[in-house]
Structure formats: structure tokens, C-alpha cells
Protein backbone atom coordinates (compact mmCIF):
# COMPACT_ATOMS: atom_id res chain seq x y z
CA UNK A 1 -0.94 15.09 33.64
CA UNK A 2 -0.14 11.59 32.24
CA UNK A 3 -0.20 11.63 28.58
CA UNK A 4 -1.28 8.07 27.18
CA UNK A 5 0.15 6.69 23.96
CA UNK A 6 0.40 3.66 22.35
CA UNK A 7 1.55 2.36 19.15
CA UNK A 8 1.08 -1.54 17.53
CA UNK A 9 1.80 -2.63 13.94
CA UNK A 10 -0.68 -5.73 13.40
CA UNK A 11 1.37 -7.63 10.26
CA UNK A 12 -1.11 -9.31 7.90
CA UNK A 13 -0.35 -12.88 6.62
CA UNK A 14 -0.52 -13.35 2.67
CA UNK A 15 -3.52 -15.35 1.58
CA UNK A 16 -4.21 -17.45 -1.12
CA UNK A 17 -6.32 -14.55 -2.68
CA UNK A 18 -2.77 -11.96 -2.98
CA UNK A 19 -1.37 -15.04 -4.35
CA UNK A 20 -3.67 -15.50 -7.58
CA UNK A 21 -3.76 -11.61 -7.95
CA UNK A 22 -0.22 -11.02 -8.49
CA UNK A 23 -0.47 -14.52 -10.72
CA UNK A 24 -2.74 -12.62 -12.95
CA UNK A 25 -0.79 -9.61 -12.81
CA UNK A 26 1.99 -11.34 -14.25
CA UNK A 27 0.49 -13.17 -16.92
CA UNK A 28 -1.69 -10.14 -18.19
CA UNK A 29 2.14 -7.96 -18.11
CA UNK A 30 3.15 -11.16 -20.21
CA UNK A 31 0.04 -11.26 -22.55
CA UNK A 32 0.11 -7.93 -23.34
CA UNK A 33 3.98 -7.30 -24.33
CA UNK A 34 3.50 -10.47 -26.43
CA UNK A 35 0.91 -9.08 -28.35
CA UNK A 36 2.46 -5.75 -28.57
CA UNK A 37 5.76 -7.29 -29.79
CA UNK A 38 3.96 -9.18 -31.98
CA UNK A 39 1.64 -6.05 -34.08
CA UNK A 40 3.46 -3.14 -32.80
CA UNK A 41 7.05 -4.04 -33.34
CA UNK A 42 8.74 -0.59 -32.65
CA UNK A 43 6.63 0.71 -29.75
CA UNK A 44 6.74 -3.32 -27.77
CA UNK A 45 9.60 -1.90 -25.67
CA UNK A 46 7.44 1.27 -24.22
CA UNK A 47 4.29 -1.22 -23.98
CA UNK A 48 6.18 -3.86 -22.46
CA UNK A 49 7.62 -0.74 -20.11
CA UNK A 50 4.30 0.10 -18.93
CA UNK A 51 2.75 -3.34 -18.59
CA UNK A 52 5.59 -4.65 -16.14
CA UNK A 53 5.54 -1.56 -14.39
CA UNK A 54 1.81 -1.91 -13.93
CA UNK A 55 2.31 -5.53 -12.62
CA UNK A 56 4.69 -4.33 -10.33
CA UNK A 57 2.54 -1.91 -8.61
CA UNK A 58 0.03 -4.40 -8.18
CA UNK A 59 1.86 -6.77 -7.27
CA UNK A 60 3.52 -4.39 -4.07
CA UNK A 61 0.14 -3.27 -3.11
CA UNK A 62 -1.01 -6.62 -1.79
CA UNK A 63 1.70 -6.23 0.73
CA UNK A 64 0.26 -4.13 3.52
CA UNK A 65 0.14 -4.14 7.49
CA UNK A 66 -2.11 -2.19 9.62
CA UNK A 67 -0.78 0.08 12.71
CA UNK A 68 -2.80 1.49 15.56
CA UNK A 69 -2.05 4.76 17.13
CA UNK A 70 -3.81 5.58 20.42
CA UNK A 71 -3.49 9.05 21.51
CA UNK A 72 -5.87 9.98 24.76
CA UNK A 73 -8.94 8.80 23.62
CA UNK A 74 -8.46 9.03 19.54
CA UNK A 75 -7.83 6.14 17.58
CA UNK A 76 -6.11 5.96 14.37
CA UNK A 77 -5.71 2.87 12.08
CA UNK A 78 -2.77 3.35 9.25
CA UNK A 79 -2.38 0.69 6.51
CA UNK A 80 1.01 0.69 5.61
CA UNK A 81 1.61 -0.92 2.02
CA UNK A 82 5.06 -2.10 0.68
CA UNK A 83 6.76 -0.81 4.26
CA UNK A 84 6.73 2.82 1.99
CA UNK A 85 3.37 4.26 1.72
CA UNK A 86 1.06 5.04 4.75
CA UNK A 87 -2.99 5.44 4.14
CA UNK A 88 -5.08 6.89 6.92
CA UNK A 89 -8.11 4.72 7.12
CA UNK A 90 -9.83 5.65 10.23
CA UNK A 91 -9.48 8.42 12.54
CA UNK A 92 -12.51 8.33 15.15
CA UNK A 93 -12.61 9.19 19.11
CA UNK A 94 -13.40 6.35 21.50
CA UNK A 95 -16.12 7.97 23.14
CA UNK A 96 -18.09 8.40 20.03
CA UNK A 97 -18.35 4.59 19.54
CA UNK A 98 -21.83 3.07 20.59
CA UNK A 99 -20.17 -0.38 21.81
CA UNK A 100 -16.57 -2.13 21.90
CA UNK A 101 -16.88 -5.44 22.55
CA UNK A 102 -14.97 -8.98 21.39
CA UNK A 103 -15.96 -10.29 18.13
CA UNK A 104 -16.81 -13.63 19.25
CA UNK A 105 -19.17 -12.00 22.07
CA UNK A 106 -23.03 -11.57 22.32
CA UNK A 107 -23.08 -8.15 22.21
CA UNK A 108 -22.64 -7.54 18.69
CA UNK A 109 -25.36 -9.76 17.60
CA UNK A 110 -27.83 -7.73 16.49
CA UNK A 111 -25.96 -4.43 16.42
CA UNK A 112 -23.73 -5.62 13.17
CA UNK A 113 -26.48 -5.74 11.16
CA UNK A 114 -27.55 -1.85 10.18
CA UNK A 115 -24.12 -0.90 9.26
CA UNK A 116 -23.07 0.57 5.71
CA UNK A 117 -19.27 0.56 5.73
CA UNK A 118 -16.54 -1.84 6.96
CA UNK A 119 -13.39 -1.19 7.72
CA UNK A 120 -11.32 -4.78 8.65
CA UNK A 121 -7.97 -3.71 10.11
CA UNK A 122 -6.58 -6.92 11.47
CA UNK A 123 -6.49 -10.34 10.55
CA UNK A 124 -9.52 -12.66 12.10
CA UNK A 125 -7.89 -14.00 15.21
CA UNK A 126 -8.41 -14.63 18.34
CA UNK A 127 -8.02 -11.14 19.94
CA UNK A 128 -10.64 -9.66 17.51
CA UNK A 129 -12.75 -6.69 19.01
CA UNK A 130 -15.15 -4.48 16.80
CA UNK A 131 -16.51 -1.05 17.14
CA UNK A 132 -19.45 0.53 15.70
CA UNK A 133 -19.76 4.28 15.20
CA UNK A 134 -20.78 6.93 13.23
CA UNK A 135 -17.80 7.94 10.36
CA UNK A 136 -17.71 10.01 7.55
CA UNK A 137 -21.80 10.68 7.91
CA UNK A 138 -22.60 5.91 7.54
CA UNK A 139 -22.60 3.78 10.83
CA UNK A 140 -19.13 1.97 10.71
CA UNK A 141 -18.15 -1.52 12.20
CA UNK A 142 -14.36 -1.44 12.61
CA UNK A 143 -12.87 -4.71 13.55
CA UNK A 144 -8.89 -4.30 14.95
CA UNK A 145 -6.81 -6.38 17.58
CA UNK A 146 -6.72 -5.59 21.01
CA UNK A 147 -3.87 -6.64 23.23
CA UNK A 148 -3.91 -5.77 27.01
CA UNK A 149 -2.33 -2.46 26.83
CA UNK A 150 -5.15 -1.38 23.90
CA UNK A 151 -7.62 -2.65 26.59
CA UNK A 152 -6.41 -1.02 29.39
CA UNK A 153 -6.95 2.22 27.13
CA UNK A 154 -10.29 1.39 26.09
CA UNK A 155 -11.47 0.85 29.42
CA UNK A 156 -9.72 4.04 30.39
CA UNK A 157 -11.73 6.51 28.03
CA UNK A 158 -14.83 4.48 26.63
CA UNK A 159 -15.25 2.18 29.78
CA UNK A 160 -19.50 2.28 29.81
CA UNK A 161 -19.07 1.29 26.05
CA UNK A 162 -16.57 -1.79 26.33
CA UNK A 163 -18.27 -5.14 26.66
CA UNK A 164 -16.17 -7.74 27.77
């Protein structure tokens, strides 16, 4: 028996947004040794420790790409921040997904609209697909990229479900 496997990293562009955010960061590490120098005197070095060390974690967190594992019929989405630290964000089976179909496609219309949680793992392009299912007891829309091989493997195991 054939196992099926598949693996994609989906890199995420910086935006404007991750731009202002480590901006702030770095002004608010700035603001606060300056005051802490300025009334604290002997404890400014630990302060000024912990602020830049705080902007730096920020700062590395708005560096992240997604990666898809398909295993048989599961999907798993991974963000990956910093190239370091992996988070699990979604772990579902493609059977258990009500429909699959292209973002830009009719199907979706009116299906989008009693969801409770989102989970965007991919940047809006134009190989965006969605999903909706039922995860961690809310109805989930998942939007991800789908390239040919991640079609071939959703028409494989969810093929009723896939709109086109």
C-alpha cells in the first residue's frame, strides 16, 4: 500500500503592519530605559535588560511561515516563527471538512458566514482554497494554498467535498 505524504512551507511576506509593530517595540524598549535611567539610576541596567529583551522577542515573533503536512487524509498546518519555534495550529482530517473549494469560487458564499474561528495560514494569493469544519467543538474556516500536488490529495481522500 502506497503511503501518501507531502510537505510545503508557504513563506509569508512582511507587511506594513510587522513593520510599525517592531517600530513601537523599539521605541517603547527606548522610552522605558530612558525613564528608568533617569529615576532609578542603579537598577536602569536590569530595566534596560528586560525592556530590550522584550523588544527583541517581539520583534522575532512577527517573523513566521506556515508549513503543511499531508499525511493520508490528515492535515496539519505548523507556523514556524523565527525559523526556531514550531506551533501546531490545526490538526483536522480531510474527510471531516463540509466543503474545499477556491476562495475566489461560488461555493463559499453563503457557507463563510456561520463560522466562529479563523485560522489564515497562507498569504491571500491566487491559489487560495478554504475549508470549513468542525475544530476544537466551533465551525472553522481555514484558508491555506493549494498547489497541484495538495490537490491531487484532496481529491484523493475528500473528493465529494472539493469544489473546483
Amino acid at each position: 500500500m502506497e503511503n501518501w505524504y507531502y510537505e510545503k512551507t508557504v513563506y509569508r511576506k512582511k507587511t506594513g503592519k510587522d513593520d510599525l509593530i517592531s517600530l513601537g517595540a523599539i521605541m517603547i524598549a527606548l522610552a522605558i530605559s530612558a525613564v528608568s535611567y533617569i529615576y532609578l539610576g542603579t537598577y536602569a541596567f536590569i530595566i534596560w535588560l528586560v525592556a530590550v529583551y522584550g523588544c527583541y522577542l517581539i520583534t522575532t515573533s512577527r517573523k513566521y511561515d506556515y508549513e503543511y503536512i499531508f499525511v493520508e487524509d490528515t492535515l496539519t498546518i505548523d507556523k514556524i516563527i523565527n525559523k526556531s519555534r514550531r506551533k501546531n495550529i490545526f490538526t483536522g482530517s480531510l474527510k471531516d471538512f463540509d466543503i474545499i473549494a477556491a476562495n475566489d469560487s461560488e461555493y463559499g458564499k453563503g457557507k463563510t458566514d456561520n463560522v466562529q474561528q479563523t485560522i489564515t495560514a497562507a498569504d491571500m494569493s491566487a491559489n487560495l482554497y478554504f475549508g470549513i469544519t468542525y475544530y476544537k467543538s466551533q465551525n472553522t474556516l481555514v484558508y491555506f494554498e493549494a498547489d497541484d500536488r495538495i490537490r491531487e490529495f484532496i481529491r484523493k481522500y475528500a473528493e465529494y467535498k472539493f469544489k473546483e
